[in-house]
C-alpha atoms as a PDB file:
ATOM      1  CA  UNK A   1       7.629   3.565 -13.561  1.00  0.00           C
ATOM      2  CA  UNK A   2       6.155   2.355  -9.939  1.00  0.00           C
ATOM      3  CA  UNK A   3       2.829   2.033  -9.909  1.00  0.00           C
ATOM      4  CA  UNK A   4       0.817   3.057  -7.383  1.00  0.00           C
ATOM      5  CA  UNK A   5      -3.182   1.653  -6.013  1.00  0.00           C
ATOM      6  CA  UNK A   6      -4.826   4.299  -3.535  1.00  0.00           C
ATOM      7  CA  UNK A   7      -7.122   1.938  -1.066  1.00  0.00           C
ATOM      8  CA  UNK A   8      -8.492   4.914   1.873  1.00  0.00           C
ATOM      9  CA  UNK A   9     -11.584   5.631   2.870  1.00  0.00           C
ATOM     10  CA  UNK A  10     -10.921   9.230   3.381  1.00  0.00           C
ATOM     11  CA  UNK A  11     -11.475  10.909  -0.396  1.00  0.00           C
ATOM     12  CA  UNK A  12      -9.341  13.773   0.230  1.00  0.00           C
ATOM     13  CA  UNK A  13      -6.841  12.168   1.954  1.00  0.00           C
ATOM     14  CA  UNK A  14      -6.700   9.907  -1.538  1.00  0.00           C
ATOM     15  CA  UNK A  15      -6.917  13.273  -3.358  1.00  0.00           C
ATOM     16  CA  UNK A  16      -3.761  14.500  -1.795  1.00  0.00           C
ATOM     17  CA  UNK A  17      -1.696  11.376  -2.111  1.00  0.00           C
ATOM     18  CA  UNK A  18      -2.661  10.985  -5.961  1.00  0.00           C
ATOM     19  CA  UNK A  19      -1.143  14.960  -6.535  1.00  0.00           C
ATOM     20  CA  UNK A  20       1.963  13.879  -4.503  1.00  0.00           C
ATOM     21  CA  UNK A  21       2.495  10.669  -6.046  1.00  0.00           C
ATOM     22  CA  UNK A  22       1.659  11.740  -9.731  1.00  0.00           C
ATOM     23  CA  UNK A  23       3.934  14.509  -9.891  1.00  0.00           C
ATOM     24  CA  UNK A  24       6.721  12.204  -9.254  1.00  0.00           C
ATOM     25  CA  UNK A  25       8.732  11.048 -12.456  1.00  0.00           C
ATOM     26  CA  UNK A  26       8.636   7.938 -11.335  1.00  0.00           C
ATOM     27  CA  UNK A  27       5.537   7.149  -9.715  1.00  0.00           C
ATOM     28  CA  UNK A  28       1.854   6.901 -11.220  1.00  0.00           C
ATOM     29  CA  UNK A  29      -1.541   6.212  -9.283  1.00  0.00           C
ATOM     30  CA  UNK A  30      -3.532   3.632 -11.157  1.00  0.00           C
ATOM     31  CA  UNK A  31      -6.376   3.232  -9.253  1.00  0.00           C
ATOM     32  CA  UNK A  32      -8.235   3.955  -5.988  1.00  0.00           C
ATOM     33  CA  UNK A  33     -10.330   2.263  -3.859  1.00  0.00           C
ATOM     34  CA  UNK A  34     -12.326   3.591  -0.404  1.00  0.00           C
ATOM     35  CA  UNK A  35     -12.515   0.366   1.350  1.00  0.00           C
ATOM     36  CA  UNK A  36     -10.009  -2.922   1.530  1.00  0.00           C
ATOM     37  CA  UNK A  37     -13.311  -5.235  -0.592  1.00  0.00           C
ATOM     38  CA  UNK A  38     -12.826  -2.909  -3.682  1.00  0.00           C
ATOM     39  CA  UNK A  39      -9.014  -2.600  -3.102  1.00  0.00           C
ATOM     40  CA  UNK A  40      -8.083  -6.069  -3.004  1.00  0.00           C
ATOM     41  CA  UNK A  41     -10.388  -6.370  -6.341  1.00  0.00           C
ATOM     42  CA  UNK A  42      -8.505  -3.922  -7.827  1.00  0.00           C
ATOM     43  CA  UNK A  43      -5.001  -5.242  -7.007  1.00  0.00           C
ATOM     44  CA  UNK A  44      -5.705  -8.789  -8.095  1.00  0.00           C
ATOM     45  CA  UNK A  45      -7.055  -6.585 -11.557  1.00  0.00           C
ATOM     46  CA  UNK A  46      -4.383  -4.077 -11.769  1.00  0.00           C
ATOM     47  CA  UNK A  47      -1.186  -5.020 -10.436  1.00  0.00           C
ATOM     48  CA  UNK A  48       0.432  -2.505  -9.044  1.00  0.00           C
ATOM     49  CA  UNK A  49       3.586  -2.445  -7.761  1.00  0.00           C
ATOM     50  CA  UNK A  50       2.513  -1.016  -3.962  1.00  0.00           C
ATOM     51  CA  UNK A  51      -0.651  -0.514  -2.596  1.00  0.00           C
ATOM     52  CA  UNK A  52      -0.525   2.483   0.132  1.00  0.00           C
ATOM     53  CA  UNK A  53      -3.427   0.667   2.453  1.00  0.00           C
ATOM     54  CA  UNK A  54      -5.241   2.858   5.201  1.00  0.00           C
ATOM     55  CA  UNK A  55      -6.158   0.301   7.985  1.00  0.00           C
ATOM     56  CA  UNK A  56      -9.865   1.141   9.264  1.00  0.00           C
ATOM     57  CA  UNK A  57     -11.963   1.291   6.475  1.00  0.00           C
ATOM     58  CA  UNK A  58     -16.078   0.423   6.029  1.00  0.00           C
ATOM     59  CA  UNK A  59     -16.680  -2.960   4.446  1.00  0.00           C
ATOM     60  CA  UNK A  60     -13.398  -4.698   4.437  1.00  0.00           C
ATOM     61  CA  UNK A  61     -10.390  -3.259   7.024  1.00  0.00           C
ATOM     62  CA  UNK A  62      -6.859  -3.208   6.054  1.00  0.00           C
ATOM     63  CA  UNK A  63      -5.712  -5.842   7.401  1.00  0.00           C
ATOM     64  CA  UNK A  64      -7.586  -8.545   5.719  1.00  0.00           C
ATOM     65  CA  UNK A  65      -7.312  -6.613   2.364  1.00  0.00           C
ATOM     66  CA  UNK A  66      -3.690  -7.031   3.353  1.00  0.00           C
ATOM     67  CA  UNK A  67      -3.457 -11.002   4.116  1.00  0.00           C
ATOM     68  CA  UNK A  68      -5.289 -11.581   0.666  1.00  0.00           C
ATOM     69  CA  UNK A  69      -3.455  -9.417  -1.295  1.00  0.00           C
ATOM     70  CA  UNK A  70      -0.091 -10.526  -0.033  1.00  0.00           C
ATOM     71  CA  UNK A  71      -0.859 -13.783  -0.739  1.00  0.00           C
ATOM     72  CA  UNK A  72      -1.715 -13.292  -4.592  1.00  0.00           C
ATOM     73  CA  UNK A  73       0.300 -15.068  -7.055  1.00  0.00           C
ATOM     74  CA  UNK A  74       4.135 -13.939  -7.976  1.00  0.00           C
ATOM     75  CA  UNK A  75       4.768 -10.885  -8.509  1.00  0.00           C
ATOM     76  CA  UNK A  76       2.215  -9.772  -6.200  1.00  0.00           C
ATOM     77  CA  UNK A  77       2.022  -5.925  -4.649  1.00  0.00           C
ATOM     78  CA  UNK A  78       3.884  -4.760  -1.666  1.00  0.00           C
ATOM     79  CA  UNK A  79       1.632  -2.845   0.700  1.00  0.00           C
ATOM     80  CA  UNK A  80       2.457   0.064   2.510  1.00  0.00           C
ATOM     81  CA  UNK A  81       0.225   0.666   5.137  1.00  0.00           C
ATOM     82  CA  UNK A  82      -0.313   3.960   6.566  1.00  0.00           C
ATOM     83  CA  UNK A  83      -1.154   4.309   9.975  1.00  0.00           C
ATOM     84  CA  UNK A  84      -0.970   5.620  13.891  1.00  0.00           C
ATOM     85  CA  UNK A  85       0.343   5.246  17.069  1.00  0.00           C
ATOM     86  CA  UNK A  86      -2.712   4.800  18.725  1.00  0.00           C
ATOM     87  CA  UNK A  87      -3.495   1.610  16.435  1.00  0.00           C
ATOM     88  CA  UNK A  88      -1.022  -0.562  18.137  1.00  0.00           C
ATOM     89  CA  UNK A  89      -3.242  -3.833  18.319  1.00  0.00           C
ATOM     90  CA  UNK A  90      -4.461  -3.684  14.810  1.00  0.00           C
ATOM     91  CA  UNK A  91      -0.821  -2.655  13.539  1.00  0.00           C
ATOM     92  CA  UNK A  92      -0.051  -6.230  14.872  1.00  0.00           C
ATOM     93  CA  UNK A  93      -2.866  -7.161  12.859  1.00  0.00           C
ATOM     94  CA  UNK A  94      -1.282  -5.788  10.138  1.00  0.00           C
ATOM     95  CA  UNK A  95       2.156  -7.239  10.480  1.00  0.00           C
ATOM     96  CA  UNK A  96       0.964 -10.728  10.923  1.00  0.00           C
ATOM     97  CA  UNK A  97      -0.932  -9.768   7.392  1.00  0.00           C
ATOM     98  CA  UNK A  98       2.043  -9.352   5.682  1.00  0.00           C
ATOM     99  CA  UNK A  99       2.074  -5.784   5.423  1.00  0.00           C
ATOM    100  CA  UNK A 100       5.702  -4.602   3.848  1.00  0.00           C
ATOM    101  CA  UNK A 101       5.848  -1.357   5.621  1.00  0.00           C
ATOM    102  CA  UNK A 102       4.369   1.131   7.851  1.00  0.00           C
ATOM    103  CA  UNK A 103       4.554   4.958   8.219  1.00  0.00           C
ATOM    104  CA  UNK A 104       2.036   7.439   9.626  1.00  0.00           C
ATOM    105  CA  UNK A 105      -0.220   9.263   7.918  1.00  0.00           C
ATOM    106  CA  UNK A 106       1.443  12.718   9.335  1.00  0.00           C
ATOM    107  CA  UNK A 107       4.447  11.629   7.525  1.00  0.00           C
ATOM    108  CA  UNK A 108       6.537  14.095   5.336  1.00  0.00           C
ATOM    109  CA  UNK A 109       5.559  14.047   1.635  1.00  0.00           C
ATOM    110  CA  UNK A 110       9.259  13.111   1.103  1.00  0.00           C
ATOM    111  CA  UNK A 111       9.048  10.264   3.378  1.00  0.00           C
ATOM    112  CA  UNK A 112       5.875   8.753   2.040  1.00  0.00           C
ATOM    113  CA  UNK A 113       7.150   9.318  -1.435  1.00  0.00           C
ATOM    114  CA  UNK A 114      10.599   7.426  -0.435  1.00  0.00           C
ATOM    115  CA  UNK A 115       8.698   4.754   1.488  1.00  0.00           C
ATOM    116  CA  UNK A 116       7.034   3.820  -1.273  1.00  0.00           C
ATOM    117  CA  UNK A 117      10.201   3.614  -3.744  1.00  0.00           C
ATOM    118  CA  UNK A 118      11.377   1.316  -1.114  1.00  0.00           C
ATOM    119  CA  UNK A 119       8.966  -0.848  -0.733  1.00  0.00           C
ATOM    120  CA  UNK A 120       9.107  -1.068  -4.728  1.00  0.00           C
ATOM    121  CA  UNK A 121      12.315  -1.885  -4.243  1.00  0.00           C
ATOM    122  CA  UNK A 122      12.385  -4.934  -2.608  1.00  0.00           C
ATOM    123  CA  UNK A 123      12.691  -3.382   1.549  1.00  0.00           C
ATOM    124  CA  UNK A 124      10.541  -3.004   4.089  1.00  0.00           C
ATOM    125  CA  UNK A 125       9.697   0.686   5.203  1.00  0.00           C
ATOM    126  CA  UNK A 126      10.907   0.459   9.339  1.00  0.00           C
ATOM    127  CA  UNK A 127      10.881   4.011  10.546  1.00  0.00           C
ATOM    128  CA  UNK A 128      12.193   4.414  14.017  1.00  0.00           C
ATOM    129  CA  UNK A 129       9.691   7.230  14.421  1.00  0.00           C
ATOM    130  CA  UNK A 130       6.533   4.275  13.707  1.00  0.00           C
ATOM    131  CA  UNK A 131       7.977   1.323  13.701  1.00  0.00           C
ATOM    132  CA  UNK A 132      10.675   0.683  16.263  1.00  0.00           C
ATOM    133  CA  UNK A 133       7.771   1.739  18.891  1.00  0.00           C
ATOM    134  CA  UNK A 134       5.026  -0.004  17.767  1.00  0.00           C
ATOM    135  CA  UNK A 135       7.360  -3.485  17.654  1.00  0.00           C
ATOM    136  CA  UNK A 136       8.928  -2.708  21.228  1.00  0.00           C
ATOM    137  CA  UNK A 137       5.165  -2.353  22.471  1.00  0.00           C
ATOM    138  CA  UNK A 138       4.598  -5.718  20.995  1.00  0.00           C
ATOM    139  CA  UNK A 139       7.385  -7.284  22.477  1.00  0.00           C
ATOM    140  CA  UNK A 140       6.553  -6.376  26.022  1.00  0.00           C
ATOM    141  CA  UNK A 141       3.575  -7.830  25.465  1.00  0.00           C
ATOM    142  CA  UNK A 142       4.650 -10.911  24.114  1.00  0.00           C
ATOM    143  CA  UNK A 143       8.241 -11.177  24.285  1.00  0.00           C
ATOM    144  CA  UNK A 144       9.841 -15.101  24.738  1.00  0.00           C
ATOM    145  CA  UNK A 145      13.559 -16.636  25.255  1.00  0.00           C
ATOM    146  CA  UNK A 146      14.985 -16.301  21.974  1.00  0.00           C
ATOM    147  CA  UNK A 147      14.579 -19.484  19.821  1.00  0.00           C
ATOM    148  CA  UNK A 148      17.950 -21.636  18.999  1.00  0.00           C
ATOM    149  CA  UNK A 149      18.667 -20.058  15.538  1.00  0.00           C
ATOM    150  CA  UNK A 150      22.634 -20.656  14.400  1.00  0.00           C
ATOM    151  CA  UNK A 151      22.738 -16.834  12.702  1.00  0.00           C
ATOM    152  CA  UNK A 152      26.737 -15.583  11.900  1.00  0.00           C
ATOM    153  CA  UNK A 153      27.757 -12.944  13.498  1.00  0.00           C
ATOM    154  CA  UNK A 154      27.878 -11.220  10.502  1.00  0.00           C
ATOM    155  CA  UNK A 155      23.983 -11.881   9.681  1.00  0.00           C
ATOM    156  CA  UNK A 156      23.196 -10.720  13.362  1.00  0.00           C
ATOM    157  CA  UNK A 157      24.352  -7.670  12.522  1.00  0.00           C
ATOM    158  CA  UNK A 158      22.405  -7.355   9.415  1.00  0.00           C
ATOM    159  CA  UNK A 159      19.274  -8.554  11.553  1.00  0.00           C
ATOM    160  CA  UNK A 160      19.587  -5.598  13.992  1.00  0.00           C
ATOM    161  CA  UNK A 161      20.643  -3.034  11.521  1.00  0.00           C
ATOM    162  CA  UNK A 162      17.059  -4.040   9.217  1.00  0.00           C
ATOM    163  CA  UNK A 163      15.064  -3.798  12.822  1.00  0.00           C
ATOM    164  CA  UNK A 164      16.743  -0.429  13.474  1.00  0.00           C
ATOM    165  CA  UNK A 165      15.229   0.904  10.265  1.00  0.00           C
ATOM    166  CA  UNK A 166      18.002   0.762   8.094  1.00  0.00           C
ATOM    167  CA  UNK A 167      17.478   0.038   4.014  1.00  0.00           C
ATOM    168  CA  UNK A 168      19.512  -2.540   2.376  1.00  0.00           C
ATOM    169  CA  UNK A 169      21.996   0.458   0.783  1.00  0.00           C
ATOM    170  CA  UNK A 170      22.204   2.300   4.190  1.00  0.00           C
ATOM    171  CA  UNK A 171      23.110  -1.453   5.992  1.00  0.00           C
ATOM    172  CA  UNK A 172      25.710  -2.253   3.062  1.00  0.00           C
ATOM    173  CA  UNK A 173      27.178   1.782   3.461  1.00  0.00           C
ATOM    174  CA  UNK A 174      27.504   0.767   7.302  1.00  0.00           C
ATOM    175  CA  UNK A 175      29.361  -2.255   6.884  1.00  0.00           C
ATOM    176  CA  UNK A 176      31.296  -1.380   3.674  1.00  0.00           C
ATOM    177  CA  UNK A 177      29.984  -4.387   1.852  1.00  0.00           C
ATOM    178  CA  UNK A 178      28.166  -4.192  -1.382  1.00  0.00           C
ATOM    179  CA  UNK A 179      23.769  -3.965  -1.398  1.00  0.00           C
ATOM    180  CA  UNK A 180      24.118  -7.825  -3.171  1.00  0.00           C
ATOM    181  CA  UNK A 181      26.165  -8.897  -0.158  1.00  0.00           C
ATOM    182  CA  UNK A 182      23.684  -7.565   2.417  1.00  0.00           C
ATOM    183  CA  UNK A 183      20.717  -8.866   0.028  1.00  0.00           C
ATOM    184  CA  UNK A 184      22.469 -12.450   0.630  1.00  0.00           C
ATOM    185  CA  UNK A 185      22.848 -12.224   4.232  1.00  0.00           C
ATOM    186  CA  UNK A 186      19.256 -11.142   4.321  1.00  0.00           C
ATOM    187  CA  UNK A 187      18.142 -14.334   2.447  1.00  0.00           C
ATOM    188  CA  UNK A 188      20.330 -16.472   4.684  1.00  0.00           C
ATOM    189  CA  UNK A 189      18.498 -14.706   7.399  1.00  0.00           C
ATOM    190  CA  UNK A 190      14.688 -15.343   6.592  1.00  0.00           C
ATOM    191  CA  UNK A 191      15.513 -19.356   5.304  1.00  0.00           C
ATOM    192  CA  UNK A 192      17.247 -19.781   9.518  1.00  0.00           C
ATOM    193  CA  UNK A 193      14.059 -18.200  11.175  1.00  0.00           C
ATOM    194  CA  UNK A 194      11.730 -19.772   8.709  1.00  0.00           C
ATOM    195  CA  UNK A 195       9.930 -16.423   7.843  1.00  0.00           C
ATOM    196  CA  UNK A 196       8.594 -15.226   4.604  1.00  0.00           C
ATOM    197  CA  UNK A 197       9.974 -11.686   4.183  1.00  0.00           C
ATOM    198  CA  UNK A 198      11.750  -8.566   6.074  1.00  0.00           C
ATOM    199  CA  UNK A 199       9.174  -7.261   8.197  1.00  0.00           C
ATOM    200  CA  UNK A 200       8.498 -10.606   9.520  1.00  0.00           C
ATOM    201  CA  UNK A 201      12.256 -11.481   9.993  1.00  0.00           C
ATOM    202  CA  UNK A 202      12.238  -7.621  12.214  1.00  0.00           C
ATOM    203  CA  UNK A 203       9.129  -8.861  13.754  1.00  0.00           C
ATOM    204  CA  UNK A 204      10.367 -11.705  15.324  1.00  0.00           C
ATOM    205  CA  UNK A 205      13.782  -9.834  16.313  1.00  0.00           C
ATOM    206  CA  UNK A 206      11.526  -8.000  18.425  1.00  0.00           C
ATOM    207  CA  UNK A 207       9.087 -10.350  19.539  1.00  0.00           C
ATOM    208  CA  UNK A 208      11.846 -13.202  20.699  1.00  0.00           C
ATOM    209  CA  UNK A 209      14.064 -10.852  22.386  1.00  0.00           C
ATOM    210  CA  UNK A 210      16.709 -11.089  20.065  1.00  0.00           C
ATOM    211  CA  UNK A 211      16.767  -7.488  20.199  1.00  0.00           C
ATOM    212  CA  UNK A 212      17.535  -6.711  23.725  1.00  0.00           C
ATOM    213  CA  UNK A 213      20.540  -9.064  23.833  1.00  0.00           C
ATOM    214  CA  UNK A 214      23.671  -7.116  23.417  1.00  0.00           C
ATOM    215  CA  UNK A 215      25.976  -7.954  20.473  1.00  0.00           C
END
């Protein structure tokens, strides 16, 4: 069973992900909180295995609920943070945070209720529709030769398939290579940039310009 902590501001919008999430087999809401002070409280308390994190909130935002809770002991929560195009500046906020994922609050019920199996999973939730945008916009901004990293060719391809969106199953279906292969590569991958997880190891793909060099 994934467990599940609520942090919005927005009561009904906490209402309506609690039905979704609860009448999933595998999913249960433990908690709620309606700003990121009360939400990180109740994720160092609870536990939870993903925190779906709204970004503006009174009191505490997102994004600092997001840097502490990230950075909670082993096994700490993933966060999911739910957001829109017209955040762009504090969704880099949020990525430098440590935030595991991103999708947009008009999002599907499906797709919220798959983004947060995989973020309990282990992967980061990169939608083209959200995130492929939002991390192109960043790298115009901010975009820099690409840094001497010795990646195989094999792991480059990993690299752009996880900033394209792809999950570790649909990357190991691509390359006809089993999910522990790709899960090795990915390791490989984060240890040569020196980053702590996926989203950061997409971030930088974008950021550097590894992105817009052609394989």
């Amino acid at each position: 069973m994934i467990s599940v902590l609520l942090v919005d501001d927005d009561a009904l919008v906490r209402s309506g992900l609690r039905a979704l999430i609860d009448a999933e087999p595998d999913l249960t809401v433990v908690g709620e909180a309606a700003n990121g002070r009360d939400g990180v409280e109740l994720a160092r308390r609870l536990r939870p295995d993903v925190v779906v994190m709204d970004i503006r909130m009174p009191v505490r935002d997102g994004t600092s609920a997001t840097r502490e809770i990230v950075s909670l002991p082993p096994p700490r929560p993933y966060v999911l943070v739910l957001t829109t195009f017209d955040l762009d500046d504090v969704v880099d906020d949020a990525i430098a945070a440590g935030a595991d994922g991103f999708l947009l609050k008009r999002a599907s019920p499906e797709d919220l209720v798959a983004g947060i199996r995989t973020v309990a999973a282990g992967d980061a939730v990169l939608s083209p529709a959200v995130t492929r945008r939002l991390f192109h916009l960043h790298a115009r901004r901010q975009s820099r030769p690409v840094p001497s990293v010795q990646l195989t060719e094999r792991e480059a391809d990993v690299l752009r398939a996880l900033a394209s969106g792809l999950s570790t199953t649909d990357i190991a279906r691509s390359m006809y290579v089993t999910t522990e292969t790709v899960r090795t590569h990915i390791k490989h991958i984060l240890a040569k940039l020196d980053v702590r997880d996926r989203t950061q190891a997409v971030v930088w793909a974008y950021r550097s310009g590894f992105m817009d060099q052609r394989s």
